[in-house]
C-alpha atoms as a PDB file:
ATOM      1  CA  UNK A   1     -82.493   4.741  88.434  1.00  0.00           C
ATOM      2  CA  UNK A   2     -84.184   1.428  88.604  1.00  0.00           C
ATOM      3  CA  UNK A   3     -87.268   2.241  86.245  1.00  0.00           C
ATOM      4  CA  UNK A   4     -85.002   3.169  83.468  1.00  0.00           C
ATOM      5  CA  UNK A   5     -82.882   0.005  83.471  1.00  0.00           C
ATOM      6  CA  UNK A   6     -85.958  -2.248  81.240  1.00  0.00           C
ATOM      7  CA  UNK A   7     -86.595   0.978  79.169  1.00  0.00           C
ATOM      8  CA  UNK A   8     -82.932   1.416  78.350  1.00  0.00           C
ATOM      9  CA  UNK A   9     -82.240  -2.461  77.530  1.00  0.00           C
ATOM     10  CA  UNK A  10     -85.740  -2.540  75.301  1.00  0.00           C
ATOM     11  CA  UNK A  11     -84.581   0.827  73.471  1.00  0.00           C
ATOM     12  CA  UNK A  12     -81.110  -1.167  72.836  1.00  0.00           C
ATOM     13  CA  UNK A  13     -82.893  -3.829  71.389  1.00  0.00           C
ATOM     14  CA  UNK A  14     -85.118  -2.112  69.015  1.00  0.00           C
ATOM     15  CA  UNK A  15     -81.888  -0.055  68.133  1.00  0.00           C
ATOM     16  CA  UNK A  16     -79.894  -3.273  67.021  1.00  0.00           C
ATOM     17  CA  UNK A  17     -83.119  -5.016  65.628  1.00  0.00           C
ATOM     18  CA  UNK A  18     -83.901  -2.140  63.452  1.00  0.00           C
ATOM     19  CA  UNK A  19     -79.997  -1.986  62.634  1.00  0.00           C
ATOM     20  CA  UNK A  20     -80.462  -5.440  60.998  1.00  0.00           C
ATOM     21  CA  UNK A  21     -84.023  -4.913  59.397  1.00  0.00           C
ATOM     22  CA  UNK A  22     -82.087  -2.090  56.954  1.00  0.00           C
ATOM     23  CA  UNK A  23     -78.765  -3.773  56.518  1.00  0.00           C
ATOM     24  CA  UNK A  24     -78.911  -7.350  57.455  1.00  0.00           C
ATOM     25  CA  UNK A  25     -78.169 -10.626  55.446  1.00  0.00           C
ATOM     26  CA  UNK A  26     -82.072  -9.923  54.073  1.00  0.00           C
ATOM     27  CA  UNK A  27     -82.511  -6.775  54.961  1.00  0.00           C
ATOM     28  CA  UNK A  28     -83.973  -3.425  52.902  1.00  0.00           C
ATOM     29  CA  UNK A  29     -80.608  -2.180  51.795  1.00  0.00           C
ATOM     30  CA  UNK A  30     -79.410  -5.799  50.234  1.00  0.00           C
ATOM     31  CA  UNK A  31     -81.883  -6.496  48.262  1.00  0.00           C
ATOM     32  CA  UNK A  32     -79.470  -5.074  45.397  1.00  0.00           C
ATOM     33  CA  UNK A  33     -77.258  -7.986  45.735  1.00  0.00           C
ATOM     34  CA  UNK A  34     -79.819 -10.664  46.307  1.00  0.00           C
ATOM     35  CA  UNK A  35     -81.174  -9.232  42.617  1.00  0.00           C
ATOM     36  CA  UNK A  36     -77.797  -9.746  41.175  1.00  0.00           C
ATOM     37  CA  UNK A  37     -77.130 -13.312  42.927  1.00  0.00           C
ATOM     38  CA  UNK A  38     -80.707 -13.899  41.357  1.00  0.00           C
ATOM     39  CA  UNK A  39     -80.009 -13.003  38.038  1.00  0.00           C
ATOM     40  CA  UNK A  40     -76.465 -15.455  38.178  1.00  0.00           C
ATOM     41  CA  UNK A  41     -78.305 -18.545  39.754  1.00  0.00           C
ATOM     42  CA  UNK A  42     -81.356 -17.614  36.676  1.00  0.00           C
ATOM     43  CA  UNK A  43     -78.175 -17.774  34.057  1.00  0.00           C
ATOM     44  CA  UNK A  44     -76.554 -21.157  36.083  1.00  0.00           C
ATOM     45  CA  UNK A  45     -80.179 -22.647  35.351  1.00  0.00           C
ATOM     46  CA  UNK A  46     -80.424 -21.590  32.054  1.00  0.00           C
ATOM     47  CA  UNK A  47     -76.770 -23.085  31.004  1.00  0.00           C
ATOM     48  CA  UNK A  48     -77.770 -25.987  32.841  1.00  0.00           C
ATOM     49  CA  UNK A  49     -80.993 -27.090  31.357  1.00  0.00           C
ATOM     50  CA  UNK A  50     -79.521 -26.272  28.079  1.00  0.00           C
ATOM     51  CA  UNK A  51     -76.713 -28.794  28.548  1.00  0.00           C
ATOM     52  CA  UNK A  52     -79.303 -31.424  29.942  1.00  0.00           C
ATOM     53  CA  UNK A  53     -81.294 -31.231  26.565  1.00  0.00           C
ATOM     54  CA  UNK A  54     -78.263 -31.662  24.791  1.00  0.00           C
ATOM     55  CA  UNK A  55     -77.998 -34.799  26.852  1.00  0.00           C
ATOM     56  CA  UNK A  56     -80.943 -35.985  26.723  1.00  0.00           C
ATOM     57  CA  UNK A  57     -80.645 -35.747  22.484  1.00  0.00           C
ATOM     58  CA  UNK A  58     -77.493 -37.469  22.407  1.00  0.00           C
ATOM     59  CA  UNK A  59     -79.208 -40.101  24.404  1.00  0.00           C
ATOM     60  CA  UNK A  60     -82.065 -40.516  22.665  1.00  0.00           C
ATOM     61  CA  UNK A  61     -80.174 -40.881  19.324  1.00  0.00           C
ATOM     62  CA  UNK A  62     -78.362 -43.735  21.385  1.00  0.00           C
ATOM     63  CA  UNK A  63     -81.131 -46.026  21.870  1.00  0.00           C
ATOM     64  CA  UNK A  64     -81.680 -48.724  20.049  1.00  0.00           C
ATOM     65  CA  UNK A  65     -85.143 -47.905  18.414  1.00  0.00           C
ATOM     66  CA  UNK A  66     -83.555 -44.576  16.962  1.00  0.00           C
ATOM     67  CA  UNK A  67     -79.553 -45.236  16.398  1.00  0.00           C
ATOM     68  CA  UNK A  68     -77.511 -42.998  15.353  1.00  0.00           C
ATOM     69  CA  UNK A  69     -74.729 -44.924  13.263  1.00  0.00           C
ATOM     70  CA  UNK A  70     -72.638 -41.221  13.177  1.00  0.00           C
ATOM     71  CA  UNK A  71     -72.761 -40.719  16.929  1.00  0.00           C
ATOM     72  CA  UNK A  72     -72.658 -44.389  17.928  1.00  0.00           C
ATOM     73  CA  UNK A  73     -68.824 -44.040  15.768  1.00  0.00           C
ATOM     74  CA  UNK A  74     -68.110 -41.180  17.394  1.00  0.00           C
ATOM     75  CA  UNK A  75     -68.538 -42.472  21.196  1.00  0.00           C
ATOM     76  CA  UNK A  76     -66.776 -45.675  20.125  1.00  0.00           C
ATOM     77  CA  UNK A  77     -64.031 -43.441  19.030  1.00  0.00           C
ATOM     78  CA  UNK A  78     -63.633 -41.076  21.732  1.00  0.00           C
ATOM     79  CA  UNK A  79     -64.318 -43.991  24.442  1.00  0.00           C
ATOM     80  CA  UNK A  80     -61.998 -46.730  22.294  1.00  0.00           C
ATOM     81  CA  UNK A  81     -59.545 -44.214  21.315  1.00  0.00           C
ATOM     82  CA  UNK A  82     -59.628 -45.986  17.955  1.00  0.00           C
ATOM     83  CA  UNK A  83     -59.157 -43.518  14.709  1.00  0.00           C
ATOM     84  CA  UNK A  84     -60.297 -44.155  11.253  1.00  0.00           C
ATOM     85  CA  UNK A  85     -57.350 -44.937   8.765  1.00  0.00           C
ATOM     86  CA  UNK A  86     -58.759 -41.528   6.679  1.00  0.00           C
ATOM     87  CA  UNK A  87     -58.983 -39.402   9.913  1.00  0.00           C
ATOM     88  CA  UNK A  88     -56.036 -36.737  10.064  1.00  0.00           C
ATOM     89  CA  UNK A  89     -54.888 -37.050  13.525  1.00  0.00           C
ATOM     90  CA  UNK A  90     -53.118 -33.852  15.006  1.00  0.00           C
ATOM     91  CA  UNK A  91     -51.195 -33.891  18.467  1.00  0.00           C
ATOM     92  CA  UNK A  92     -51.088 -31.454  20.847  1.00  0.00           C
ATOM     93  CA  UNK A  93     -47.955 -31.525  23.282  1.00  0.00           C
ATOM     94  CA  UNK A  94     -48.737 -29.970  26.847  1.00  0.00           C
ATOM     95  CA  UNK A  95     -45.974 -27.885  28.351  1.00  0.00           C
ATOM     96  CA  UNK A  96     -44.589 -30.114  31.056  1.00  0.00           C
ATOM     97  CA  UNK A  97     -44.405 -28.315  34.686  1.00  0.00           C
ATOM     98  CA  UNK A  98     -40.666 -27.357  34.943  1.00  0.00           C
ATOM     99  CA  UNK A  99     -41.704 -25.308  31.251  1.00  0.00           C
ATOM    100  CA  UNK A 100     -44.644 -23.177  32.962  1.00  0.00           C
ATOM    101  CA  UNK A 101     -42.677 -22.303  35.836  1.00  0.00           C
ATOM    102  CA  UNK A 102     -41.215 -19.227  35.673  1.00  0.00           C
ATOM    103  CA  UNK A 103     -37.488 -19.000  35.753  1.00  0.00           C
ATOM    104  CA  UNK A 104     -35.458 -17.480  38.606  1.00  0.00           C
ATOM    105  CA  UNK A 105     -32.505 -15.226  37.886  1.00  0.00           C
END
């Protein structure tokens, strides 16, 4: 009986290892999902540097060798919360929490 004691423990072992090498965290069968996560982080990155250019425009416009009077007034509005006389001004009331909260009968 002693002999097949190693045998038995190394057969468990390549059992369980080749368990994992098919459908582990990185194994053959997932490589469907890590595709898909791929394809989401590849969109994240896209949105991302698209936002940063948009940045880095707005920026630029804000320096003084290439100011933007239109976007400087805008920032000094938004940041200011000043409003030209000729601006139409609309407010927006936000349903207060006791509103959104659905009523109990």
């Amino acid at each position: 009986m002693k002999p097949y004691i190693p045998s038995a423990v190394l057969l468990l072992l390549i059992a369980y290892l080749g368990v994992q090498a098919l459908t582990g965290e990185r194994g053959l069968l997932s490589g469907g999902a890590r595709d898909a996560m791929l394809e989401r982080r590849e969109s994240q990155l896209a949105d991302i540097l698209e936002e940063r250019q948009d940045l880095e425009v707005r920026v630029r416009y804000l320096r003084t060798d290439s100011l933007s009077r239109d976007l400087l007034e805008e920032r000094a509005r938004a940041v200011l919360g000043f409003a030209d006389p000729r601006d139409y001004v609309i407010r927006v009331s936000h349903p207060t929490e006791e509103a959104r909260a659905p009523r109990r009968s």
